[in-house]
Structures are given as structure tokens and as C-alpha cells.
N, C-alpha and C. Protein backbone atom coordinates (compact mmCIF):
# COMPACT_ATOMS: atom_id res chain seq x y z
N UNK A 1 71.40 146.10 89.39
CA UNK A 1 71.85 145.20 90.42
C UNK A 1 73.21 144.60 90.07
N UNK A 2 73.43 144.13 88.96
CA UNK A 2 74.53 143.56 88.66
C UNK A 2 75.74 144.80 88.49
N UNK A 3 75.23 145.85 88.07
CA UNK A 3 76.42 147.04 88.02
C UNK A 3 76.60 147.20 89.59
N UNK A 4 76.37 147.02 89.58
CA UNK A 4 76.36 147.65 91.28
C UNK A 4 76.88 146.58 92.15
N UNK A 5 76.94 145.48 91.75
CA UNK A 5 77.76 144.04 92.40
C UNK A 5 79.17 143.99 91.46
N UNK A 6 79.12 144.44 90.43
CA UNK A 6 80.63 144.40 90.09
C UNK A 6 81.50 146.00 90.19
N UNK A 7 80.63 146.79 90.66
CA UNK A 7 81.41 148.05 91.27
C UNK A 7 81.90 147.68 92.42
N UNK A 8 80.87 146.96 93.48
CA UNK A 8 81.46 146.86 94.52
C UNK A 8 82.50 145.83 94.66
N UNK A 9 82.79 144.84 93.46
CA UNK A 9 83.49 143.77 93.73
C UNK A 9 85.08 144.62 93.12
N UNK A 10 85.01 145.06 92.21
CA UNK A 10 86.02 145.85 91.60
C UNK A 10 86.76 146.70 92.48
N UNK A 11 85.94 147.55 93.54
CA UNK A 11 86.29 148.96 94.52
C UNK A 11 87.06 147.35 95.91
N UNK A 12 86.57 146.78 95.47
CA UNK A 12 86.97 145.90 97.18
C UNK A 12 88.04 145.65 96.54
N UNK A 13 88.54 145.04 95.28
CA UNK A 13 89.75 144.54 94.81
C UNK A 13 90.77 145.96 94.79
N UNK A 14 90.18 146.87 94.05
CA UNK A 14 90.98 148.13 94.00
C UNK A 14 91.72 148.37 95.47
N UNK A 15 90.23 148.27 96.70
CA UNK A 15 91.06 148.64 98.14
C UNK A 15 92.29 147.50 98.65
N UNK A 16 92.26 145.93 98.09
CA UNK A 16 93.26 145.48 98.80
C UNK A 16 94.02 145.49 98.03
N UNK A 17 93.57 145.88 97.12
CA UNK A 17 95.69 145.76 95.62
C UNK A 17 96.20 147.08 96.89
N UNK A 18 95.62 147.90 96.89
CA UNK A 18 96.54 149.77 97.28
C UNK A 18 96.68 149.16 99.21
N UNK A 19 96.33 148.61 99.28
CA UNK A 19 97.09 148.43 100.48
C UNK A 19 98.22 146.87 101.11
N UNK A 20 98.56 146.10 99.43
CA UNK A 20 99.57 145.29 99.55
C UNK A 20 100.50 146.33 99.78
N UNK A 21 101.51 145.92 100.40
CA UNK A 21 103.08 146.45 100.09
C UNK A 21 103.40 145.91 98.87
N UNK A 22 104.50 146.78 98.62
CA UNK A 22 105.36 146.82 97.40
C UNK A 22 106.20 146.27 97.40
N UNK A 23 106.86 145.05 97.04
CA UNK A 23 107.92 144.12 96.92
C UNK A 23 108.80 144.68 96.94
N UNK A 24 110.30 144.79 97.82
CA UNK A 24 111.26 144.78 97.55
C UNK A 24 112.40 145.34 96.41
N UNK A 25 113.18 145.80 96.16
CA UNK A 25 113.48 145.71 94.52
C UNK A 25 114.42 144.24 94.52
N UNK A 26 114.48 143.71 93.60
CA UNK A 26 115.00 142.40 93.54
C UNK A 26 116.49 142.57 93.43
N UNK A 27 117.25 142.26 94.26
CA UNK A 27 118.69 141.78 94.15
C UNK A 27 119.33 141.40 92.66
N UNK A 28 120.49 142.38 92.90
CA UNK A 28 121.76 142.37 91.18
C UNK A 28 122.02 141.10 91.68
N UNK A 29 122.90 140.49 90.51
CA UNK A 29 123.71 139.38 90.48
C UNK A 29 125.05 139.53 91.79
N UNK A 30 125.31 140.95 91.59
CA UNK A 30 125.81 141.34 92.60
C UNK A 30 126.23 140.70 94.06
N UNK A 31 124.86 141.55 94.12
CA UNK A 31 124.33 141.29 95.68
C UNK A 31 124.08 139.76 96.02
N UNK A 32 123.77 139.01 95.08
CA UNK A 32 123.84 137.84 95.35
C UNK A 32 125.08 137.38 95.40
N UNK A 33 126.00 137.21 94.42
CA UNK A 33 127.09 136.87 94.83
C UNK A 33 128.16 137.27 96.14
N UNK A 34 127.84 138.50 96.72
CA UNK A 34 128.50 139.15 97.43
C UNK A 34 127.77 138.06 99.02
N UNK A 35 126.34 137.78 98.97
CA UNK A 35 125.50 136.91 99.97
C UNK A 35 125.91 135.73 99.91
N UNK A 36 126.80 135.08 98.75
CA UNK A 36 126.77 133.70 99.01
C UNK A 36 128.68 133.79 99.44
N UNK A 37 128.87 134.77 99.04
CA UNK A 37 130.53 134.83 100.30
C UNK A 37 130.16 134.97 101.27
N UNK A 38 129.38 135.74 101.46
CA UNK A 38 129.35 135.62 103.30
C UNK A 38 128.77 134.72 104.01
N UNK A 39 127.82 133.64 103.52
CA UNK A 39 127.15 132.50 103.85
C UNK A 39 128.10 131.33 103.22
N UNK A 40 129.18 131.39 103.00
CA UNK A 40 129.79 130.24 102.52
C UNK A 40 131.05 130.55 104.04
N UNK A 41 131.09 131.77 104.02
CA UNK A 41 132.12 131.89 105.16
C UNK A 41 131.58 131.69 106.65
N UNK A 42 130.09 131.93 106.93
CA UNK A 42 129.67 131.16 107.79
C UNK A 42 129.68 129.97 108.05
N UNK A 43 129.59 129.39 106.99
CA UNK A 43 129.35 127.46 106.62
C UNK A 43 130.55 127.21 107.53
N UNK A 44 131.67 128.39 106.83
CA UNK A 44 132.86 127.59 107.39
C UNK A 44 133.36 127.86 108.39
N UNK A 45 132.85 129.14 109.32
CA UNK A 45 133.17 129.34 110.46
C UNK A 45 132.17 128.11 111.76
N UNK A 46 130.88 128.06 111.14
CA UNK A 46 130.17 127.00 111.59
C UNK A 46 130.64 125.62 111.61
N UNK A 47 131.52 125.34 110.62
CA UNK A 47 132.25 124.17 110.47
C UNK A 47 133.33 123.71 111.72
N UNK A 48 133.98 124.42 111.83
CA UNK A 48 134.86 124.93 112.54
C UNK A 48 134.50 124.25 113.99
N UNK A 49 133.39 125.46 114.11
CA UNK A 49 133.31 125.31 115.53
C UNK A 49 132.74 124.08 116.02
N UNK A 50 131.80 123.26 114.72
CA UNK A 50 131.43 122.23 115.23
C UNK A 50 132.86 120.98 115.57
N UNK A 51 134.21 121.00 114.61
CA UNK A 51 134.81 120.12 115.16
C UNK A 51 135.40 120.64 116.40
N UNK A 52 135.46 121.93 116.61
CA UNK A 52 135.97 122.09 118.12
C UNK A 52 135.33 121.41 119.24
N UNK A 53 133.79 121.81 119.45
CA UNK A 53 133.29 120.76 119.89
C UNK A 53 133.38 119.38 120.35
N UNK A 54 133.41 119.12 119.12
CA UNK A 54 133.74 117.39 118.65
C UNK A 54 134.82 116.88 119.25
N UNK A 55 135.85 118.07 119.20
CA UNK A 55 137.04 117.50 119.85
C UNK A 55 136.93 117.49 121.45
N UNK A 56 136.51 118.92 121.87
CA UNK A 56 135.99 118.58 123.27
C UNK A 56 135.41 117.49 123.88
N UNK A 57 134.56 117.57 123.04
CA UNK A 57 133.42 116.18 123.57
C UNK A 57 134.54 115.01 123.38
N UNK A 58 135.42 114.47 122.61
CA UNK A 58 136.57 113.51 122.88
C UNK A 58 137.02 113.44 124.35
N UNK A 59 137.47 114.84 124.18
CA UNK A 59 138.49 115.13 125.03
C UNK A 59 138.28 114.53 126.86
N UNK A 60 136.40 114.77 126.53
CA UNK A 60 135.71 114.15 128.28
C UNK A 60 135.62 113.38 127.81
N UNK A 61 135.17 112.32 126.44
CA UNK A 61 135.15 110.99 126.84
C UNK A 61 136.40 110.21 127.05
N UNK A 62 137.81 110.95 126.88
CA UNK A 62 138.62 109.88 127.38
C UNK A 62 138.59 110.28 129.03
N UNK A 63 138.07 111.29 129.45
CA UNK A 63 138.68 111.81 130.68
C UNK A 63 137.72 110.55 131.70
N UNK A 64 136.23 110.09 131.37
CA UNK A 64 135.33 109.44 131.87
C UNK A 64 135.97 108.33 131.70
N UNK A 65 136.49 107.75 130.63
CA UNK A 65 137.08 106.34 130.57
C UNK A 65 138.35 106.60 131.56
N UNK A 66 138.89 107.53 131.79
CA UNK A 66 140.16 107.49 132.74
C UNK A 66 139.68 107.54 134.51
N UNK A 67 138.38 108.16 134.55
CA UNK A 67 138.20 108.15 135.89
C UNK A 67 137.10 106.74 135.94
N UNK A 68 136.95 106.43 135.77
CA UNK A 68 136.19 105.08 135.48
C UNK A 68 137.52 104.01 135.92
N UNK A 69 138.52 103.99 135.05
CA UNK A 69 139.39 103.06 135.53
C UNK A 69 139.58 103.56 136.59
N UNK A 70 140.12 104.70 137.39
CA UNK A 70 140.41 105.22 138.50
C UNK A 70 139.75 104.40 139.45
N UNK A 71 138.77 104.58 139.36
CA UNK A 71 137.60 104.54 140.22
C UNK A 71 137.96 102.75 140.81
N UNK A 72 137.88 101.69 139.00
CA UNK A 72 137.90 100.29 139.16
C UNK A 72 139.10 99.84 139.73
N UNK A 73 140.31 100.51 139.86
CA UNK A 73 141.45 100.45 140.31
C UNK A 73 141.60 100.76 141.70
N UNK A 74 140.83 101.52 142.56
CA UNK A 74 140.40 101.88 144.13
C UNK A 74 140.84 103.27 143.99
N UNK A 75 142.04 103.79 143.26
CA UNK A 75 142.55 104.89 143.17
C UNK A 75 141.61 106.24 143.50
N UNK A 76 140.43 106.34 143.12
CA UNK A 76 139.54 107.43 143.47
C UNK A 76 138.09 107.05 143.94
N UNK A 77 137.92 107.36 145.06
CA UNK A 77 136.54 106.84 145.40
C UNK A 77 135.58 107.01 144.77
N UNK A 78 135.79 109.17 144.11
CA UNK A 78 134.82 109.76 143.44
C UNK A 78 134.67 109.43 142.34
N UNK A 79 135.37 108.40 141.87
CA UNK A 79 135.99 108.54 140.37
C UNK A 79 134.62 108.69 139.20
N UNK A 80 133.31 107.60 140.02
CA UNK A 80 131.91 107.65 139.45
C UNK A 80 131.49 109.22 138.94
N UNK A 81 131.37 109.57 140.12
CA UNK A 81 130.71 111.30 140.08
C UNK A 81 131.58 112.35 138.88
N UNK A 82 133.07 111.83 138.96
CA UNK A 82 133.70 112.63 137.90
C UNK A 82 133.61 111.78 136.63
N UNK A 83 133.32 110.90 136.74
CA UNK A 83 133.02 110.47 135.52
C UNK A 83 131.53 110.95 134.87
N UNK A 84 130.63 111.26 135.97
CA UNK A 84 129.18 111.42 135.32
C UNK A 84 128.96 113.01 135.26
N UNK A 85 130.25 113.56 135.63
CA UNK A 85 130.19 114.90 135.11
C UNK A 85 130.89 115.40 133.97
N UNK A 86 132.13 114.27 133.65
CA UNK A 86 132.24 114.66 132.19
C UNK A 86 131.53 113.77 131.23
N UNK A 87 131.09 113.29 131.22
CA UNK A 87 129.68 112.48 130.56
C UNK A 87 128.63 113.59 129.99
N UNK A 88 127.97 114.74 131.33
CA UNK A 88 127.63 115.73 131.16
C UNK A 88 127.76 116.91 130.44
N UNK A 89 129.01 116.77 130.45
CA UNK A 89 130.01 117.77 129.57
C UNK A 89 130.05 117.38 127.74
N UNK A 90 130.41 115.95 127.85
CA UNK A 90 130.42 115.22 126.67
C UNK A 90 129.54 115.65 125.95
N UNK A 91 128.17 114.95 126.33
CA UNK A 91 127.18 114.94 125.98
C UNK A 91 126.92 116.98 125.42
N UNK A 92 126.67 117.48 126.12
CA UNK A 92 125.87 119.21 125.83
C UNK A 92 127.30 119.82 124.54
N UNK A 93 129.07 119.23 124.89
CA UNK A 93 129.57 119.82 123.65
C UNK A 93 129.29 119.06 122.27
N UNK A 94 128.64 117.96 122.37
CA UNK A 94 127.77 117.08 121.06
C UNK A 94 126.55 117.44 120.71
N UNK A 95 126.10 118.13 121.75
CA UNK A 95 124.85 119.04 121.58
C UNK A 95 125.28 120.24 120.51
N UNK A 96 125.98 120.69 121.24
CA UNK A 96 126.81 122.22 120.61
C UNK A 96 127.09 121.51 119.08
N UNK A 97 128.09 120.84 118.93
CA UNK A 97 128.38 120.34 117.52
C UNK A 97 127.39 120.14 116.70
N UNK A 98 126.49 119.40 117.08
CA UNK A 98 125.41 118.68 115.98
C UNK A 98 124.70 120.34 115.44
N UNK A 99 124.56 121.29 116.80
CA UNK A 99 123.69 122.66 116.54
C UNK A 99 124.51 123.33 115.47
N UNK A 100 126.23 123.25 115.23
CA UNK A 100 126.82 123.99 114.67
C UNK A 100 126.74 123.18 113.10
N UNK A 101 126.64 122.08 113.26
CA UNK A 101 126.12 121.72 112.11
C UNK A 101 125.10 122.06 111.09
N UNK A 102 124.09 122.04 111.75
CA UNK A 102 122.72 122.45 111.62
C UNK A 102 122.86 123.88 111.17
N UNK A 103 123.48 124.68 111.36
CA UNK A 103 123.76 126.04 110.86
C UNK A 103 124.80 126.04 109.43
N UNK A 104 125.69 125.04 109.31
CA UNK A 104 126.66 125.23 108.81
C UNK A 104 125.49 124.56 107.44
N UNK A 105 124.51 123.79 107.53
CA UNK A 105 124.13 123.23 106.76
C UNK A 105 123.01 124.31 106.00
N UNK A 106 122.62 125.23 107.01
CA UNK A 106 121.54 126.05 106.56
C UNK A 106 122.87 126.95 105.51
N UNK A 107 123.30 127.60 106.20
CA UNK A 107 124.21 128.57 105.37
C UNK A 107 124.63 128.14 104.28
N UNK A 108 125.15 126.57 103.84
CA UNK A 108 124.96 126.06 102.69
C UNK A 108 124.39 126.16 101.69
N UNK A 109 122.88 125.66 102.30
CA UNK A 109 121.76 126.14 101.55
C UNK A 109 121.71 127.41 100.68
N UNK A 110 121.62 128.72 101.76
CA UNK A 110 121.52 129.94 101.30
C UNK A 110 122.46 130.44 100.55
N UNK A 111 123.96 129.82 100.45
CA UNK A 111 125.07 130.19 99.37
C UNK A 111 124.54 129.39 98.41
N UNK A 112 124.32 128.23 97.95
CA UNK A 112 123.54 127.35 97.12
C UNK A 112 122.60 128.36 96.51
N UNK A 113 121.78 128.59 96.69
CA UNK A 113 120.50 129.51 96.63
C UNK A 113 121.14 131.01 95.39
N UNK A 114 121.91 131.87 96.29
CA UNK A 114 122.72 132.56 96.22
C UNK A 114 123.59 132.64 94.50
N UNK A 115 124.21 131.59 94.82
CA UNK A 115 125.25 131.40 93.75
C UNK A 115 123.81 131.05 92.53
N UNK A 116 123.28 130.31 92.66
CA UNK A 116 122.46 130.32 91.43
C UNK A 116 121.70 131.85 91.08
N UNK A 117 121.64 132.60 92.02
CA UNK A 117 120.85 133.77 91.27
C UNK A 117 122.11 134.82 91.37
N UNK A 118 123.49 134.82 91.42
CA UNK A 118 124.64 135.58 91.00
C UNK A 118 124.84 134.85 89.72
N UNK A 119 124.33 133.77 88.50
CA UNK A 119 124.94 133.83 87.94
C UNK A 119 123.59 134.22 86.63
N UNK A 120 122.73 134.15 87.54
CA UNK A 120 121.31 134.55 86.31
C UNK A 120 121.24 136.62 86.49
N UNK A 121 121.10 136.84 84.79
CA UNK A 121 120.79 138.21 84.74
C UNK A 121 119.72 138.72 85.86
N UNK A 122 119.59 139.86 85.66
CA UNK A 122 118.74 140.76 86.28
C UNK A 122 117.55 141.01 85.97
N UNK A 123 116.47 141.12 86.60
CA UNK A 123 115.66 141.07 85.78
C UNK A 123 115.88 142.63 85.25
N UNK A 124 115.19 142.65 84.01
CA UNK A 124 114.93 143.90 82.74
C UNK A 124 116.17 143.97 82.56
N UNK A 125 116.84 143.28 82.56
CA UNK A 125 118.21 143.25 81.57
C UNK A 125 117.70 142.80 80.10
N UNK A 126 118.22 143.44 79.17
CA UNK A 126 118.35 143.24 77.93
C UNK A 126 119.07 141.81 77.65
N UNK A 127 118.77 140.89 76.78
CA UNK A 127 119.41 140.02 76.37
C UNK A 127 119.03 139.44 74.80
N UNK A 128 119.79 139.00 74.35
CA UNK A 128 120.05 138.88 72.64
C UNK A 128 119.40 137.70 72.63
N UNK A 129 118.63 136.95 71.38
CA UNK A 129 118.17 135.54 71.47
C UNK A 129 118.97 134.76 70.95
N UNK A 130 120.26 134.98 70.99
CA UNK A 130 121.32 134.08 70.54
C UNK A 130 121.67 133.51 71.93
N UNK A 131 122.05 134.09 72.92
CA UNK A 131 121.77 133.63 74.29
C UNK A 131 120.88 132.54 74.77
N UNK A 132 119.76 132.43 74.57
CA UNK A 132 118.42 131.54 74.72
C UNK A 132 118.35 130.12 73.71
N UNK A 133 120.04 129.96 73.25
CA UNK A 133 120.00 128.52 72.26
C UNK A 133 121.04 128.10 73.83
């Protein structure tokens, strides 16, 4: 009884080891370093675009403060409605910015990430124990 409960416990382990997948081969220092240029150059293309944004989104809030006076001045009747459409505008390119942020910050991360395993060996690299002081 007991052979026969650890055959079957053994054959069940045997069946799910042979049907894991096989990991990957692990990334050279290389390849890592080569990943954290191109995620550092995202950061900064992400950067970028978030102050473009930013500047947009300026750009309608002076336009709302200008039709606003318009408006308080008699000069434009509509002046409200164009004001609450670049308000609209404002608002979704601050949307856009904060999102380009949010990316620029991930890509960070992953060059972060990156740069620390471009500067650690490989694994089954040989190394001397004079190294390890």
C-alpha cells in the first residue's frame, strides 16, 4: 500500500515537472545593457512628450483666461462656451502629460532593473574568489 502511494505520488510529480516549460535562457550582461538604452531612451522620449503637453495645456489655460476676460469686457458673447472648451482641451492634454509620465516612470524602472543586471556576470561564468572580497 505504501509502495504504491509513493509510486503514484512520484509518477504525478514526474508528470507535472515534464510538462512545465523550460525557462527562457537568461540574458548576457549584454542584452541587458543594450535594454536599459533603449528604456532610458524611452524615459526620454516619454519625457518629452509629457512637457509638450504641459505646454499645451498652458497654452488653453491662458487662452480661457483671455476669453473669460473677453466675455467680462462684453467683447464676446460666446466668450463662456470658448472658454469651457479650452478648459476641455486643458484638462485631457494634462491627462496626456500625467499618462506620459507614468510611462516615462515605468521605463525608468526597467533601465534601473536593467543596468543592475548589465553590470552582474552571467550566470556559469567562471569567477576567481579574489573577486568575492
Amino acid at each position: 500500500m505504501r509502495v504504491g502511494f509513493y509510486a503514484l505520488l512520484f509518477a504525478s510529480a514526474a508528470l507535472l515537472a515534464s510538462t512545465a516549460p523550460l525557462p527562457n535562457p537568461p540574458m548576457t550582461p549584454a542584452q541587458h545593457y543594450a535594454q536599459a538604452i533603449h528604456h532610458e531612451g524611452l524615459a526620454r522620449h516619454h519625457t518629452t512628450v509629457a512637457e509638450d503637453h504641459r505646454q499645451t495645456a498652458n497654452l488653453h489655460d491662458n487662452r480661457i483666461k483671455a476669453a473669460k476676460a473677453r466675455y467680462n469686457a462684453g467683447l464676446d458673447p460666446n466668450g463662456l462656451t470658448s472658454a469651457q472648451k479650452h478648459q476641455i482641451e486643458r484638462d485631457h492634454h494634462l491627462s496626456l502629460a500625467a499618462q506620459a509620465e507614468r510611462h516615462a516612470a515605468t521605463h525608468n524602472r526597467e533601465a534601473a532593473y536593467h543596468r543592475l543586471h548589465s553590470q552582474t556576470p552571467a550566470p556559469g561564468t567562471k569567477r576567481s574568489i579574489d573577486e568575492l572580497d
